[in-house]
N, C-alpha and C. Protein backbone atom coordinates (compact mmCIF):
# COMPACT_ATOMS: atom_id res chain seq x y z
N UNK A 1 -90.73 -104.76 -23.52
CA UNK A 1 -91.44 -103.74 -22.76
C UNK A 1 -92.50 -104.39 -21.88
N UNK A 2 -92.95 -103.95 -20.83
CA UNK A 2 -94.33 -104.14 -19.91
C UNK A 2 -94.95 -104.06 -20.16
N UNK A 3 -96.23 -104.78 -19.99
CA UNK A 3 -97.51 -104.53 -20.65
C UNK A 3 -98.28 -104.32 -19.18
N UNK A 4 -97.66 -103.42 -18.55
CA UNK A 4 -98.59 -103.27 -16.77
C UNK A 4 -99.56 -101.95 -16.82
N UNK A 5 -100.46 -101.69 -18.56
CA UNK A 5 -101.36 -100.94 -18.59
C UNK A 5 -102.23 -101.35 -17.46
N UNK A 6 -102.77 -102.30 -17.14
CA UNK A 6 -104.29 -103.28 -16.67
C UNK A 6 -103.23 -104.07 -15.73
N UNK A 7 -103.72 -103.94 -14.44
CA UNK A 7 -103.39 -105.06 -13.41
C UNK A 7 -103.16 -104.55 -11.73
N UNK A 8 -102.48 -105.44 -10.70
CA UNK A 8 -102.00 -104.94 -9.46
C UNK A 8 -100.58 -105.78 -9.47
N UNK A 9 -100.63 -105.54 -7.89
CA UNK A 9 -99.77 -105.75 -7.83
C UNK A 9 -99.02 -105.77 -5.63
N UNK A 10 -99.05 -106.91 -5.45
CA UNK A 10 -98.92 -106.95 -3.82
C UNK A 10 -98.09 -105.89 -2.95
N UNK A 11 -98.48 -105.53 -1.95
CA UNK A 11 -97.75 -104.53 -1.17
C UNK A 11 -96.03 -105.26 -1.34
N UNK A 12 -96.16 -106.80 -0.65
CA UNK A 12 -95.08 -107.26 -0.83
C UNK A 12 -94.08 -107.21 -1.98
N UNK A 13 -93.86 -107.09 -3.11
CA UNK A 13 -93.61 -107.15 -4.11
C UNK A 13 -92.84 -105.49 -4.43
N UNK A 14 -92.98 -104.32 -3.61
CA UNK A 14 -92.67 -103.11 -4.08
C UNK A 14 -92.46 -102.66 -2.52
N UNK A 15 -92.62 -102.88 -1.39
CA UNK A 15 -92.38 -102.24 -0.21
C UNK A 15 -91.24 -102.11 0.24
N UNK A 16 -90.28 -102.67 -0.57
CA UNK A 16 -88.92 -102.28 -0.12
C UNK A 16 -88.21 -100.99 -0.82
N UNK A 17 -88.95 -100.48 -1.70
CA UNK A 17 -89.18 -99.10 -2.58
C UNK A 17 -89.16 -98.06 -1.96
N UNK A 18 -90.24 -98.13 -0.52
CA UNK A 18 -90.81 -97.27 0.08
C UNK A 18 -90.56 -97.06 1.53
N UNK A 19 -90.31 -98.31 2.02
CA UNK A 19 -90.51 -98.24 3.37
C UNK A 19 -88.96 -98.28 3.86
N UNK A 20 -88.14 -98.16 3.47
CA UNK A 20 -86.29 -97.74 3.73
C UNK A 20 -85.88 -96.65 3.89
N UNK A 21 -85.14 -96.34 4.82
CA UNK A 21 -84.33 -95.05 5.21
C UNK A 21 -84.01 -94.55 3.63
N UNK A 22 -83.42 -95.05 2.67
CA UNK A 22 -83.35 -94.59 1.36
C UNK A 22 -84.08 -94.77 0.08
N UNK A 23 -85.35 -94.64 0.81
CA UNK A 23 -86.88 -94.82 -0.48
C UNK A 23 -86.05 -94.46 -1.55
N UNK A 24 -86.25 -95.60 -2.67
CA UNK A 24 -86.27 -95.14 -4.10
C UNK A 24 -86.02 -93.80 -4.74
N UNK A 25 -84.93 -92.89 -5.10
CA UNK A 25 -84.66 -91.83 -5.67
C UNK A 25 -85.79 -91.43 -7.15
N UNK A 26 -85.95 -92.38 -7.64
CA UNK A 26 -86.63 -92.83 -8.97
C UNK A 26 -88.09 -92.01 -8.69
N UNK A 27 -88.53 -92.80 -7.66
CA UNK A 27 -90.26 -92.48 -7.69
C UNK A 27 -90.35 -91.61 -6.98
N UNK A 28 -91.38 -90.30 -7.70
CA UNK A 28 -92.08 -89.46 -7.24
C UNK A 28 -93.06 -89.63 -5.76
N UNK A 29 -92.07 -88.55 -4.90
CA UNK A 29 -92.43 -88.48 -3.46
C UNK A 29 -93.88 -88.29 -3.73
N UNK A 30 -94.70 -87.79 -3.84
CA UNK A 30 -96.36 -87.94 -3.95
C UNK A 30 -96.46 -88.92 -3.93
N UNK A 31 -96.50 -89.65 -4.91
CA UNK A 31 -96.86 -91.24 -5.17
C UNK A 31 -96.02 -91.95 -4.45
N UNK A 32 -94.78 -91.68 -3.65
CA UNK A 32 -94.41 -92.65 -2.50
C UNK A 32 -95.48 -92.66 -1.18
N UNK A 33 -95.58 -91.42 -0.92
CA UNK A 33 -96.40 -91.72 0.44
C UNK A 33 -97.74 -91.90 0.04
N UNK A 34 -98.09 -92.01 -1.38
CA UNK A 34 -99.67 -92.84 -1.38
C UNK A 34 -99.48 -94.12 -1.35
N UNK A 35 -98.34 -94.76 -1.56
CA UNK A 35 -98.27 -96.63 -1.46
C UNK A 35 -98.10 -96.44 0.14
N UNK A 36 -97.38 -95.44 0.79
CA UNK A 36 -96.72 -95.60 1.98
C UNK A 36 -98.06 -95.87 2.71
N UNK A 37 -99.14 -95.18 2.58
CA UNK A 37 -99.98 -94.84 3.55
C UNK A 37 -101.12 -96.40 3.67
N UNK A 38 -101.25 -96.84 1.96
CA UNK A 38 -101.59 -97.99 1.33
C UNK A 38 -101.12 -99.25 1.92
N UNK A 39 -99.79 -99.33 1.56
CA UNK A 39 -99.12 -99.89 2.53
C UNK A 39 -98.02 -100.13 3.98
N UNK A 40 -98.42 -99.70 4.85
CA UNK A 40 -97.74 -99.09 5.55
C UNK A 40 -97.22 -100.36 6.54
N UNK A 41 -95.89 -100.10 7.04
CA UNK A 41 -95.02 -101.65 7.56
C UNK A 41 -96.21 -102.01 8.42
N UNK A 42 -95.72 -103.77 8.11
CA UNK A 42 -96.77 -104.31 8.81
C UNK A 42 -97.54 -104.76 8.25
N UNK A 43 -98.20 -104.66 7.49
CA UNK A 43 -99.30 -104.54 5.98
C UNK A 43 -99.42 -105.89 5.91
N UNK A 44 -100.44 -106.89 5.56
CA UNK A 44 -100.57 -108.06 4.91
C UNK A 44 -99.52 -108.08 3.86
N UNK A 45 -98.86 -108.53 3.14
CA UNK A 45 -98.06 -108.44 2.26
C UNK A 45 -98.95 -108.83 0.90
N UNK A 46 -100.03 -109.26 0.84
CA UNK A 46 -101.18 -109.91 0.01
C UNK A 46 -101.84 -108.66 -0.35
N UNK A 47 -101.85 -107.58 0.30
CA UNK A 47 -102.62 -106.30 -0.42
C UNK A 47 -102.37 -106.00 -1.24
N UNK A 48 -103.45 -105.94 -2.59
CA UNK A 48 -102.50 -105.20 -3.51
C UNK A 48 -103.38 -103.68 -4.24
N UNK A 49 -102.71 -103.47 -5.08
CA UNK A 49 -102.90 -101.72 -5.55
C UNK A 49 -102.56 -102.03 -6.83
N UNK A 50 -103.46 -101.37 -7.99
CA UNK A 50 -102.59 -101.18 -9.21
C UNK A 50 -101.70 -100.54 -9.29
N UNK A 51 -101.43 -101.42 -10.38
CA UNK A 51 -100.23 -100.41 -11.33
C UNK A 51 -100.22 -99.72 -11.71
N UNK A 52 -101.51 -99.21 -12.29
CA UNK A 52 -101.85 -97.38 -12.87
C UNK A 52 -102.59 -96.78 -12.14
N UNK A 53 -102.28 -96.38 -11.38
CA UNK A 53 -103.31 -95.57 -10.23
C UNK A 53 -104.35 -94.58 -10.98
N UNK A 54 -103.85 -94.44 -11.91
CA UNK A 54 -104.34 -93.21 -12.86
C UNK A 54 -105.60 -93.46 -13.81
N UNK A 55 -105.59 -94.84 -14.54
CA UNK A 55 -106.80 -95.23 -15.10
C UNK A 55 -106.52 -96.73 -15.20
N UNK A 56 -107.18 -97.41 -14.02
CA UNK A 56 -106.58 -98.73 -13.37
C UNK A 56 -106.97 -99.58 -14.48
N UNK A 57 -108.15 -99.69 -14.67
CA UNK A 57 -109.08 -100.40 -15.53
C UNK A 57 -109.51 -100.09 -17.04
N UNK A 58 -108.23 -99.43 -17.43
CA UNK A 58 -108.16 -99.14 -18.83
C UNK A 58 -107.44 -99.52 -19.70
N UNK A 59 -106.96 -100.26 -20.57
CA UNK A 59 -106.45 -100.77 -21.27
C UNK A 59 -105.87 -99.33 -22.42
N UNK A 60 -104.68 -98.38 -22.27
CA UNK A 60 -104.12 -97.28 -22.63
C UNK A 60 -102.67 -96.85 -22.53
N UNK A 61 -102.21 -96.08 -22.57
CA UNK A 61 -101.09 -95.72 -22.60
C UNK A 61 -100.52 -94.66 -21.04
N UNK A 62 -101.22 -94.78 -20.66
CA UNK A 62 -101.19 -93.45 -19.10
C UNK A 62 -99.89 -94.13 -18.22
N UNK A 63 -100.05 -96.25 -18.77
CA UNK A 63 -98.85 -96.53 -17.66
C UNK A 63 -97.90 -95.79 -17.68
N UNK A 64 -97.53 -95.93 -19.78
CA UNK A 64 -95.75 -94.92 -20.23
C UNK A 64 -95.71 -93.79 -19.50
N UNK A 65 -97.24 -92.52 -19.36
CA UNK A 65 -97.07 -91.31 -18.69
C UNK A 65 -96.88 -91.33 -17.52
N UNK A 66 -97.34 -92.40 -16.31
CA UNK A 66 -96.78 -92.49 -15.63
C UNK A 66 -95.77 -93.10 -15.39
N UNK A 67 -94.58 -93.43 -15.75
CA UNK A 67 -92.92 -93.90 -15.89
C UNK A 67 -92.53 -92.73 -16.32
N UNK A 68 -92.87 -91.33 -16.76
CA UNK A 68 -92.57 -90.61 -16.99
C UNK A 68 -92.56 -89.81 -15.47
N UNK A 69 -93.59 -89.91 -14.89
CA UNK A 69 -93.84 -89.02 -14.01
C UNK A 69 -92.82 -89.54 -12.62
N UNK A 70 -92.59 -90.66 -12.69
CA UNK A 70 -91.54 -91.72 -11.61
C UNK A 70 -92.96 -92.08 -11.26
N UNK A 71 -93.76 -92.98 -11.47
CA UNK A 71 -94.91 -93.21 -10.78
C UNK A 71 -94.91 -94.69 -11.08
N UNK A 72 -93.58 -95.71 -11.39
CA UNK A 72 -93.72 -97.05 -11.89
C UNK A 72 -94.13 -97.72 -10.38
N UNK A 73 -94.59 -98.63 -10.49
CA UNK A 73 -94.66 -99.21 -8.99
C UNK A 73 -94.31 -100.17 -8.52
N UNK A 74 -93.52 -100.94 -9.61
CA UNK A 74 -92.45 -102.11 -9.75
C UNK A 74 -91.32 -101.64 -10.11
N UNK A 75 -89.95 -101.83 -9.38
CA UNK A 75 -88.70 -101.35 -10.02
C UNK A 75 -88.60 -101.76 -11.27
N UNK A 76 -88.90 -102.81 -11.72
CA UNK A 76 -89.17 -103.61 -12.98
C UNK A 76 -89.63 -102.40 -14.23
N UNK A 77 -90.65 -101.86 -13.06
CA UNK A 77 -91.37 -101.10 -14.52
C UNK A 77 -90.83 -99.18 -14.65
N UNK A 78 -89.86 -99.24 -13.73
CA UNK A 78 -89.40 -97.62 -12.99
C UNK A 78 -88.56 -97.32 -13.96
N UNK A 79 -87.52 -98.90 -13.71
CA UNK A 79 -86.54 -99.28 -14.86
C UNK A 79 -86.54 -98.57 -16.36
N UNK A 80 -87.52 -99.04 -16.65
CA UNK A 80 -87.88 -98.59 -18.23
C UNK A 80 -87.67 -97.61 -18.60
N UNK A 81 -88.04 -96.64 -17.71
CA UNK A 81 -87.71 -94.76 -18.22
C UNK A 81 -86.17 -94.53 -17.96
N UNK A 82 -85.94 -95.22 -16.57
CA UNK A 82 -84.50 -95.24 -16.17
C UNK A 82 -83.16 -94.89 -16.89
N UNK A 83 -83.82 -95.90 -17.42
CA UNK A 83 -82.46 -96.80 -18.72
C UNK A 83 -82.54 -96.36 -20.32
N UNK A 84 -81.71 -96.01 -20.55
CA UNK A 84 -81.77 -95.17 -21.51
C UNK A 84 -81.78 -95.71 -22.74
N UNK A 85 -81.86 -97.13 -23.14
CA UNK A 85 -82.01 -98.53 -24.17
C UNK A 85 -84.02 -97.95 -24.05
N UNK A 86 -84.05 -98.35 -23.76
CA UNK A 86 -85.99 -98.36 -23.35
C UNK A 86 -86.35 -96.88 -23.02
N UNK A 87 -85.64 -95.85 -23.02
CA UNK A 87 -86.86 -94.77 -22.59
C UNK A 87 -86.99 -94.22 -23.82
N UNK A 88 -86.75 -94.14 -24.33
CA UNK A 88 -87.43 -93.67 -26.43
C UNK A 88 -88.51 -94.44 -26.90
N UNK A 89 -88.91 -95.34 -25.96
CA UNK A 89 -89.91 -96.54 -26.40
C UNK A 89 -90.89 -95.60 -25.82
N UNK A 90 -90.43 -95.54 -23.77
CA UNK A 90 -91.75 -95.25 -23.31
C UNK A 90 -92.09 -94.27 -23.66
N UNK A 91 -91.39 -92.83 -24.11
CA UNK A 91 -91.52 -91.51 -24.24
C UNK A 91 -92.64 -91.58 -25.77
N UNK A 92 -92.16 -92.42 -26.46
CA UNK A 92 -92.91 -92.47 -28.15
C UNK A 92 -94.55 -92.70 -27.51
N UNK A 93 -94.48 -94.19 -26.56
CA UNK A 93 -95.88 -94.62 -26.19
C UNK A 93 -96.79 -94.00 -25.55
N UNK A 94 -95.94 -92.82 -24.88
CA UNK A 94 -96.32 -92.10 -23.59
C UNK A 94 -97.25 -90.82 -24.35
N UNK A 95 -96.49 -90.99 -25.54
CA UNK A 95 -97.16 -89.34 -26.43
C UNK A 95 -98.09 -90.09 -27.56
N UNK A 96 -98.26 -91.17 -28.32
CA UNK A 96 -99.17 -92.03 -28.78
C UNK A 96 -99.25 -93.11 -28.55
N UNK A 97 -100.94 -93.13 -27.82
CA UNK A 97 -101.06 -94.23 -27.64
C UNK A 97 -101.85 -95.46 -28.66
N UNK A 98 -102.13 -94.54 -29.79
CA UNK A 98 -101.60 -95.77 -30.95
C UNK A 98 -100.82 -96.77 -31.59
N UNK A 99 -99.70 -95.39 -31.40
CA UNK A 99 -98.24 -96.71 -32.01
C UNK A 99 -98.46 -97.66 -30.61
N UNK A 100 -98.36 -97.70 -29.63
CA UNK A 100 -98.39 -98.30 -28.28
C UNK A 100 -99.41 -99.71 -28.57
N UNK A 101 -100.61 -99.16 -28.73
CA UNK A 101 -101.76 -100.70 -29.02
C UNK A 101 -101.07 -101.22 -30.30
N UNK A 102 -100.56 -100.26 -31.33
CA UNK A 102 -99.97 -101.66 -32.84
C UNK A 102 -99.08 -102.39 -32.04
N UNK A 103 -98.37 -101.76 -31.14
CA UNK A 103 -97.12 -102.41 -30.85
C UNK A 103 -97.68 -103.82 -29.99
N UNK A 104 -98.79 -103.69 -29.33
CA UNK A 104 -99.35 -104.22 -28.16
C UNK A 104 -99.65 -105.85 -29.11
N UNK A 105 -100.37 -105.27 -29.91
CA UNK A 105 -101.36 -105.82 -31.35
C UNK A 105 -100.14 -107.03 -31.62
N UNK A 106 -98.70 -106.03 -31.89
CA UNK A 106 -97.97 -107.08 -33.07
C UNK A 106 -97.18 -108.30 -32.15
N UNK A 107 -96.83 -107.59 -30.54
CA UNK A 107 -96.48 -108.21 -29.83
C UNK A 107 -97.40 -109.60 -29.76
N UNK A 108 -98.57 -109.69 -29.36
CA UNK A 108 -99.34 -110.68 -29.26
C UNK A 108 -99.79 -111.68 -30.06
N UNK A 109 -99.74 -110.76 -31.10
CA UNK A 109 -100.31 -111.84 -32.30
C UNK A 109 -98.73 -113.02 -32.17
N UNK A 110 -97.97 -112.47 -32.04
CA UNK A 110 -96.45 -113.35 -31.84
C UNK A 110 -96.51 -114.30 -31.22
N UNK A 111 -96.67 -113.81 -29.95
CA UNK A 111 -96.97 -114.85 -28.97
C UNK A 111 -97.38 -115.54 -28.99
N UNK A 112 -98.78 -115.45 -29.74
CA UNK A 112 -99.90 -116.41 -30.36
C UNK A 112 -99.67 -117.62 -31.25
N UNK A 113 -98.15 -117.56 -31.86
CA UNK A 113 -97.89 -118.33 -33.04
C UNK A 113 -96.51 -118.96 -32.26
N UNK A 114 -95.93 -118.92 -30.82
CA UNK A 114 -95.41 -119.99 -30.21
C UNK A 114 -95.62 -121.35 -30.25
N UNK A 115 -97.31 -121.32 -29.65
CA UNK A 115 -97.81 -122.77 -29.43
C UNK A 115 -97.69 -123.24 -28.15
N UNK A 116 -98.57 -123.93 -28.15
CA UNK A 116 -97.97 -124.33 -26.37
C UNK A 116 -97.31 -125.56 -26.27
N UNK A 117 -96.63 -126.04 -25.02
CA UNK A 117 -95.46 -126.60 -24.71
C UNK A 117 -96.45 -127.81 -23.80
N UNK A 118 -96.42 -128.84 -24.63
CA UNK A 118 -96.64 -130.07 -24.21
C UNK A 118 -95.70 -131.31 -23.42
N UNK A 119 -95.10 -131.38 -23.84
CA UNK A 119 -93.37 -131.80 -23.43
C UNK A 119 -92.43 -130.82 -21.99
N UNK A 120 -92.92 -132.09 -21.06
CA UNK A 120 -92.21 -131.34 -20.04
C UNK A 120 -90.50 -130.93 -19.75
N UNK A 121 -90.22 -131.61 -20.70
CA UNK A 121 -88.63 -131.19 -21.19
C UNK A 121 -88.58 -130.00 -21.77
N UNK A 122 -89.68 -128.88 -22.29
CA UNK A 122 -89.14 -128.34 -22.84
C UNK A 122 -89.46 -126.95 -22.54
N UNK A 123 -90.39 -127.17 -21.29
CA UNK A 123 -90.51 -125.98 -20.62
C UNK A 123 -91.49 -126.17 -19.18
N UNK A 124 -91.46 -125.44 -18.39
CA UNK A 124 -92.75 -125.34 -17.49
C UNK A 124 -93.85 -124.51 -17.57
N UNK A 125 -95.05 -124.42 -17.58
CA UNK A 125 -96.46 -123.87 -17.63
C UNK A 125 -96.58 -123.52 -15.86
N UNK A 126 -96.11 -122.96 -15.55
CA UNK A 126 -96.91 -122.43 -13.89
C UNK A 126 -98.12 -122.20 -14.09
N UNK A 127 -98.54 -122.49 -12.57
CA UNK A 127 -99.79 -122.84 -12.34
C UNK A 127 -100.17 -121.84 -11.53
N UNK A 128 -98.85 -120.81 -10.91
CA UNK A 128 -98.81 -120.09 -10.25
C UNK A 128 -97.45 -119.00 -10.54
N UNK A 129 -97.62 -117.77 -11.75
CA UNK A 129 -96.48 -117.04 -11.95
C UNK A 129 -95.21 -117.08 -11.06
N UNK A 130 -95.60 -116.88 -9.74
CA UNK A 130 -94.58 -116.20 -8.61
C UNK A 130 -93.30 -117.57 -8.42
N UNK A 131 -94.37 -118.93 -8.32
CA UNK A 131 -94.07 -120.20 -7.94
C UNK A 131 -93.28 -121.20 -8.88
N UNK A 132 -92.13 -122.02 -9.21
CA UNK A 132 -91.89 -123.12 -10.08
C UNK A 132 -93.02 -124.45 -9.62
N UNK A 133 -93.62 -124.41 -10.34
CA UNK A 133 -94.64 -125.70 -10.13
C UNK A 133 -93.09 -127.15 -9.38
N UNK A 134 -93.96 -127.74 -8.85
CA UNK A 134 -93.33 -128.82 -8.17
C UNK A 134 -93.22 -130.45 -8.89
């Protein structure tokens, strides 16, 4: 699952959603012409907008309600309600956002017990998400 409670996200990265003779069926026309207007062709491609328009800077569950509403702002994250493997997840998270932070909680602590990757054989560390380091 996404964890795109907290964050943005570049005009570039989602403007092909919006700005096409066949905008996205998925996302809610309201919330299309607020990226539209946000980003409108032409745009720096470097602008960016959160992901939760709704409570940007909150660490909560409002993303799931909005994937409910078609309000994802990454196909990545539109996906999720989409697809019918993952929308019992978002719908559960979307209505508590408790189970949502255990889940958040158990996810991480996981992660936490990887370790990091010293050995360049055995993985890369970007230095830059978007980029394969050189």
């Amino acid at each position: 699952m996404s964890w795109h409670t907290v964050g943005f996200a570049h005009c570039g990265t989602f403007t092909g959603r919006i700005q096409t003779a066949a905008a996205d069926p998925t996302m809610d026309p309201g919330y299309a012409s607020q990226l539209l207007a946000a980003c409108p062709a032409g745009v720096d491609p470097n602008v960016a907008l959160e992901i939760d328009p709704v409570t940007p800077h909150a660490f909560d569950n409002q993303y799931f309600i909005n994937l409910q509403k078609g309000m994802g702002l990454l196909t990545s994250d539109q996906v999720l309600y989409a697809d019918a493997r993952s929308r019992p997840t978002v719908d559960a998270w979307a209505a508590n956002s408790s189970d949502f932070e255990a889940a958040f909680v158990a996810a991480m602590t996981s992660l936490g017990r990887v370790g990091v990757k010293t050995d360049p054989a055995l993985g890369n560390i970007r230095r830059d998400c978007a980029v394969l380091n050189s």
